[in-house]
Each structure stands twice: as C-alpha cells, then as structure tokens.
N, C-alpha and C. Protein backbone atom coordinates (compact mmCIF):
# COMPACT_ATOMS: atom_id res chain seq x y z
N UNK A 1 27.14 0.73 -35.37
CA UNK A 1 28.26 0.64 -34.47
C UNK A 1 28.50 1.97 -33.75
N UNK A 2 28.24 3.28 -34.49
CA UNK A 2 28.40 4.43 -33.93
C UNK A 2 27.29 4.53 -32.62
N UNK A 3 26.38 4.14 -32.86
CA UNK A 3 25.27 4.45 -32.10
C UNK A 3 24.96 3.56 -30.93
N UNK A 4 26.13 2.18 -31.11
CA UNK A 4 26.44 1.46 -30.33
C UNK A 4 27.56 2.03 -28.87
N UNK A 5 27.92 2.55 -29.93
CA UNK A 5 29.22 3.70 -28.76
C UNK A 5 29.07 5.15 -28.19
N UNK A 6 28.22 4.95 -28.90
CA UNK A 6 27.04 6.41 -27.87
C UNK A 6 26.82 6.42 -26.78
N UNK A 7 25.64 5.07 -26.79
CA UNK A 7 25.16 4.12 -25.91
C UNK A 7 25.40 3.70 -24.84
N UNK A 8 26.56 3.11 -25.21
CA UNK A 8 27.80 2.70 -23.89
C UNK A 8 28.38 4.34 -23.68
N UNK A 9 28.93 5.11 -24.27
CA UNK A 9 29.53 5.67 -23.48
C UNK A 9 28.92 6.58 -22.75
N UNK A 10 27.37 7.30 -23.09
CA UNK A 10 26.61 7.36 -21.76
C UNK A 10 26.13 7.01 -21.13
N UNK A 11 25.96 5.14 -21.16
CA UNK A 11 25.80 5.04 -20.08
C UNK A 11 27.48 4.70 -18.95
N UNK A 12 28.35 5.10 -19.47
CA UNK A 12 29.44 4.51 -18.77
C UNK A 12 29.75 6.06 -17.82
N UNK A 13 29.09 7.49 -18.88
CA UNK A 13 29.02 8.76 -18.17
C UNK A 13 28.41 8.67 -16.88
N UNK A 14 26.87 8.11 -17.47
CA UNK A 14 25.68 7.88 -16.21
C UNK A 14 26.34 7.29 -14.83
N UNK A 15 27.07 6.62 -15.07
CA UNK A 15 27.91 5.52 -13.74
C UNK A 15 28.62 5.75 -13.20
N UNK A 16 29.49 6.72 -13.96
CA UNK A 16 30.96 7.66 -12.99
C UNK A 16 30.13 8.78 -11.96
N UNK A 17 28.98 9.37 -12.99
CA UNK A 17 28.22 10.41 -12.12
C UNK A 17 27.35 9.24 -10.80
N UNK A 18 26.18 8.83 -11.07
CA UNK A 18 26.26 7.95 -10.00
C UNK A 18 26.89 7.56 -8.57
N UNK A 19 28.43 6.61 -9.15
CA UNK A 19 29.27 6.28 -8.10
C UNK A 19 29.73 7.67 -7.33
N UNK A 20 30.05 8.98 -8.26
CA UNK A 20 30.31 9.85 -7.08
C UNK A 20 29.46 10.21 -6.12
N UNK A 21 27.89 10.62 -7.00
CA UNK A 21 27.30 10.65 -6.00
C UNK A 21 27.20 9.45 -4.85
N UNK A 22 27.01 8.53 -4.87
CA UNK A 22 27.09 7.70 -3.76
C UNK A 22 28.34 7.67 -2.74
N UNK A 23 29.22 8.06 -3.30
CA UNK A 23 30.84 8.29 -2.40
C UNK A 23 30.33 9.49 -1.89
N UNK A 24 29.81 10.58 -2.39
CA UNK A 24 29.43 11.94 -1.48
C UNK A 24 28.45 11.74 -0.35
N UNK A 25 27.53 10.74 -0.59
CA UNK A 25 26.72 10.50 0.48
C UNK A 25 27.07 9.47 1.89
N UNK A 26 28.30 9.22 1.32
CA UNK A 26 28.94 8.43 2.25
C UNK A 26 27.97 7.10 3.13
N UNK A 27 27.13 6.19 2.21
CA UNK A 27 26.61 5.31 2.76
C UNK A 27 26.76 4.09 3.21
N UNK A 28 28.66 4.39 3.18
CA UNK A 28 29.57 3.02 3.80
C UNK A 28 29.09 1.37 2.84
N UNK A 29 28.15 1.17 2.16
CA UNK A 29 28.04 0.52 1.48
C UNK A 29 29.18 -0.07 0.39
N UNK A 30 30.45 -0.66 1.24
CA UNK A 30 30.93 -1.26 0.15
C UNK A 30 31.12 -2.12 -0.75
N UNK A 31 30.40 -3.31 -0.69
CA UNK A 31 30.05 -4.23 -1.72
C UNK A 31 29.28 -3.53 -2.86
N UNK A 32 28.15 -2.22 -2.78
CA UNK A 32 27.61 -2.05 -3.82
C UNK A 32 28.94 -0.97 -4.80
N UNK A 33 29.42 -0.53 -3.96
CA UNK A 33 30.91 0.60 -4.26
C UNK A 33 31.99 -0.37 -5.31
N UNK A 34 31.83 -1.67 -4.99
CA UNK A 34 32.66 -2.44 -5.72
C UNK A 34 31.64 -2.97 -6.90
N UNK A 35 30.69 -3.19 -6.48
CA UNK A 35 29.97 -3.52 -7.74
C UNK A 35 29.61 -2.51 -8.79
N UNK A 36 29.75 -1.28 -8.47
CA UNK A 36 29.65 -0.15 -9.16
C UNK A 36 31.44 0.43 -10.17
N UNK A 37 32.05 0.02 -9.40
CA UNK A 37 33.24 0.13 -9.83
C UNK A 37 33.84 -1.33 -11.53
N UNK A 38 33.27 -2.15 -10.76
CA UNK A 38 33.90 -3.25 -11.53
C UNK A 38 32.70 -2.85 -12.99
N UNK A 39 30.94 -2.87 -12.71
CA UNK A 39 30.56 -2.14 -13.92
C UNK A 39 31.28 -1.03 -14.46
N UNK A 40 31.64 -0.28 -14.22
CA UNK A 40 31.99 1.42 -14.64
C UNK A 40 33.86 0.54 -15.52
N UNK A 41 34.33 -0.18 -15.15
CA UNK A 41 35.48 -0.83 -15.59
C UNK A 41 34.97 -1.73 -17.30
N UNK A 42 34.00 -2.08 -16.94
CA UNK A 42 33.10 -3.17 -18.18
C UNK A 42 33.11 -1.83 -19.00
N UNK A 43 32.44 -1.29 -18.56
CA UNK A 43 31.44 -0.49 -19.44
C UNK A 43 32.39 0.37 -20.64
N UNK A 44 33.83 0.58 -19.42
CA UNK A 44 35.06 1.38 -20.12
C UNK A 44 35.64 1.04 -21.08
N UNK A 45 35.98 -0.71 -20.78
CA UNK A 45 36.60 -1.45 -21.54
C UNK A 45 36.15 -1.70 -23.16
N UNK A 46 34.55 -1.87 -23.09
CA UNK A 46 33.43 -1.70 -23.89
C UNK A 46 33.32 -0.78 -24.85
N UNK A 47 33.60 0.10 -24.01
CA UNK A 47 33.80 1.46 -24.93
C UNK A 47 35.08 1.50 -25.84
N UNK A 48 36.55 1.21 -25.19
CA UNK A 48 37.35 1.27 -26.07
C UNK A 48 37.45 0.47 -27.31
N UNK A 49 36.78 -0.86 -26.91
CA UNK A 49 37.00 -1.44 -28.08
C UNK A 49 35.86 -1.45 -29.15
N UNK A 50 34.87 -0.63 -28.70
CA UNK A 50 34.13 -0.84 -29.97
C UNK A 50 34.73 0.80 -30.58
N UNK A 51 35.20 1.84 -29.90
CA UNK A 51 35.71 2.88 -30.51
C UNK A 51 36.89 2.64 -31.38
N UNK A 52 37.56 1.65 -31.02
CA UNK A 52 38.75 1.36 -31.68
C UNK A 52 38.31 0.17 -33.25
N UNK A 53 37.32 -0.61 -32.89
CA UNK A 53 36.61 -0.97 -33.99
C UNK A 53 36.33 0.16 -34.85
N UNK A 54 35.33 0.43 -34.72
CA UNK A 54 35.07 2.23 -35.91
C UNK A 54 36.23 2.76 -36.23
N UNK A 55 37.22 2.83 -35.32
CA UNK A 55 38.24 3.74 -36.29
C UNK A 55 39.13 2.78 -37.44
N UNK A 56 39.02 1.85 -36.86
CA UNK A 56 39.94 0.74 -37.71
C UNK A 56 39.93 0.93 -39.45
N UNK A 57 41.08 1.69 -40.17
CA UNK A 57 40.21 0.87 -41.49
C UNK A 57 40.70 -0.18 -42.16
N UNK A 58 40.21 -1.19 -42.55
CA UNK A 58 40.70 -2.56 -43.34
C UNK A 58 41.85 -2.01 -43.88
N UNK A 59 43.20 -2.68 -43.90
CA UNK A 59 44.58 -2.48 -45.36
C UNK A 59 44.40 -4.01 -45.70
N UNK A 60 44.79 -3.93 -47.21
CA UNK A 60 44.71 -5.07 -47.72
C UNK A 60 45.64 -5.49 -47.67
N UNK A 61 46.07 -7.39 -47.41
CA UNK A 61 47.34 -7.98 -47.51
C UNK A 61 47.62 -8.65 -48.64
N UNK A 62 48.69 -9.54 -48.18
CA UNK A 62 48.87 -10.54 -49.27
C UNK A 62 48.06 -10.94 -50.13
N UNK A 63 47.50 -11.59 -48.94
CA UNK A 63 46.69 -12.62 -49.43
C UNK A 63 45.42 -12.24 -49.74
N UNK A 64 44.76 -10.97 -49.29
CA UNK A 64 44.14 -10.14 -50.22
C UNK A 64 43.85 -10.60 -51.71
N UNK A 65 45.24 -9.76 -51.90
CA UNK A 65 45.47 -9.83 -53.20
C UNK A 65 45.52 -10.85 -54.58
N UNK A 66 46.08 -11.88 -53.33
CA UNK A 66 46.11 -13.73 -54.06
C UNK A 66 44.76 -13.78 -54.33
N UNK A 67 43.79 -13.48 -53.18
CA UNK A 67 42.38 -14.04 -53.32
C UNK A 67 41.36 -12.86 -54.05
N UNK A 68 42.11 -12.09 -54.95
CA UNK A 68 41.49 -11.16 -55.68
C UNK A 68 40.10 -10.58 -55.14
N UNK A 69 40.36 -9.84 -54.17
CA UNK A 69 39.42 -9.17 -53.23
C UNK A 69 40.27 -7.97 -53.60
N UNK A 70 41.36 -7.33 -54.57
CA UNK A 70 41.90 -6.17 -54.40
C UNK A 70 41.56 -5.66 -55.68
N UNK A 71 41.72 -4.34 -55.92
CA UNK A 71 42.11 -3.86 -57.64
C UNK A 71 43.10 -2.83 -57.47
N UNK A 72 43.45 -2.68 -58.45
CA UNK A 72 44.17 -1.43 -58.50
C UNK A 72 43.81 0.03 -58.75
N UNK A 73 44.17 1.20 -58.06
CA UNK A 73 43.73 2.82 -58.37
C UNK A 73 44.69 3.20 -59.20
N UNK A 74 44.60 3.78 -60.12
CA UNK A 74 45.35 4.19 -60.54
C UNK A 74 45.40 6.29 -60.70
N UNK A 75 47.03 7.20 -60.68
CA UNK A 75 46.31 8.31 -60.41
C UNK A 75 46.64 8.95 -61.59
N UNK A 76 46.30 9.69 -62.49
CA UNK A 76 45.96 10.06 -63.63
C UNK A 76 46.69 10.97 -63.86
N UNK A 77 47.63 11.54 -64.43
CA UNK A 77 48.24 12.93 -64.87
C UNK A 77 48.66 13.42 -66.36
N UNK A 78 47.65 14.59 -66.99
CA UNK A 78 48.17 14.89 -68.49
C UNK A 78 48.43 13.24 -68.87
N UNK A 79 47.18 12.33 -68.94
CA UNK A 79 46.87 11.05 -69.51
C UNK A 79 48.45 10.05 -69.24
N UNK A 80 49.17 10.62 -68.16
CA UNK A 80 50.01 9.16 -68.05
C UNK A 80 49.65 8.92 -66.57
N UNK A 81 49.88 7.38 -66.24
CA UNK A 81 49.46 7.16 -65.16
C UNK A 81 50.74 7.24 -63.99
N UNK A 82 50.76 8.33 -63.24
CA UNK A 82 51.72 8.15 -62.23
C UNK A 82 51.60 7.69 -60.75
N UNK A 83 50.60 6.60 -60.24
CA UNK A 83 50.65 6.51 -58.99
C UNK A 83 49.42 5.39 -59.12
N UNK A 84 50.06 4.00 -58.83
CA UNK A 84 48.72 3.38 -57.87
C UNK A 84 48.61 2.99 -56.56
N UNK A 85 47.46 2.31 -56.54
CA UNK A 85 47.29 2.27 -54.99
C UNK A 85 46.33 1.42 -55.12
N UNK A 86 46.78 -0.31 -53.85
CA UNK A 86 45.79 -1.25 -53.92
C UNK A 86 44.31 -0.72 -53.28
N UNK A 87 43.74 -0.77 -53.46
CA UNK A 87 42.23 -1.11 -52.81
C UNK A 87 41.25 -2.04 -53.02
N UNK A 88 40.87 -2.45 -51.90
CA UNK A 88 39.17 -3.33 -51.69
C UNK A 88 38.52 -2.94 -52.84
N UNK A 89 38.00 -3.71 -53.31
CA UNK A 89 36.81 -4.04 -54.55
C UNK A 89 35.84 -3.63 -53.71
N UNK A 90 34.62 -3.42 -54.04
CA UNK A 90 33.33 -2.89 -53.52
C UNK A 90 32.80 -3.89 -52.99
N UNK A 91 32.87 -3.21 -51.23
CA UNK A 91 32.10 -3.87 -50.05
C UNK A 91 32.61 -5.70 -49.97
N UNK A 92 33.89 -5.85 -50.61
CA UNK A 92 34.75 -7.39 -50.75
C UNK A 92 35.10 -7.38 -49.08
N UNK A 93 35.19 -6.74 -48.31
CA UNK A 93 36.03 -7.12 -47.40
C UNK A 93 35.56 -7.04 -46.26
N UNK A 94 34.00 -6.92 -46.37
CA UNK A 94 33.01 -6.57 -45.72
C UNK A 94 31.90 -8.17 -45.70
N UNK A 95 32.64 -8.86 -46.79
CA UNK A 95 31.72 -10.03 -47.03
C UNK A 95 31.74 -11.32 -46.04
C-alpha cells in the first residue's frame, strides 16, 4: 500500500510539472488542458485516500468484542495489574 502511494503520488508530481509546462508554452490547446487537469484531480483524489488508508489504525468496537476478535492488555506494576487496554488478537482484524 505504501508503495502504492509512492506511485501515485509521483506520478500525480509528474502531471502538475507537465501541465505547467504546457501552460508556459502557451499552445492554446484547451481540451488537452482540461484533460490534463481533470487527470491531475484523479490522481489527487487517489492519493488522499489511499494515504488516509495507511494511516488509519483499526479501534475495536462492540461488536468486536461480542465476536471475540479482542483480548485484553493488561499493564503490570510491582505484580498488581493497573491498566488494561482492548486489543486485536493477532492479525483477527485483518481476516
């Protein structure tokens, strides 16, 4: 997925550089100016959401929990336990 958003986002670099150059050369061509624009819009959109995928991380819900996909952490101090915290079972939420 990282390497998916690489991908896109140079080529979404490649396209901004591009379209300027073609606006500097001024070749009145505007249908390709719009077709260059509406890609460079894809490509953006593309980008955010697979960046926003990767950052995402799973929290477990309810129903998680009902469907025992959760366990408990527990945090350890001078052997009493003061603190848990639900988490995903290994690679459960990934299945």
């Amino acid at each position: 997925m990282i390497i998916g958003a690489i991908i896109v986002g140079l080529i979404t670099i490649a396209l901004v550089i591009y379209t300027n150059v073609k606006i500097d050369q001024g070749n009145g061509n505007m249908g390709f100016g719009v077709f260059l624009g509406v890609l460079t819009t894809i490509f953006c959109i593309l980008e955010i959401a697979i960046v926003s995928d990767i950052k995402e991380k799973p929290e477990p819900t309810a129903m998680d929990v009902y469907q025992g996909k959760t366990t408990l952490k527990y945090e350890v101090i001078d052997n009493v336990k003061v603190d848990s915290v639900v988490i995903f079972k290994t690679n459960e939420y990934e299945k």
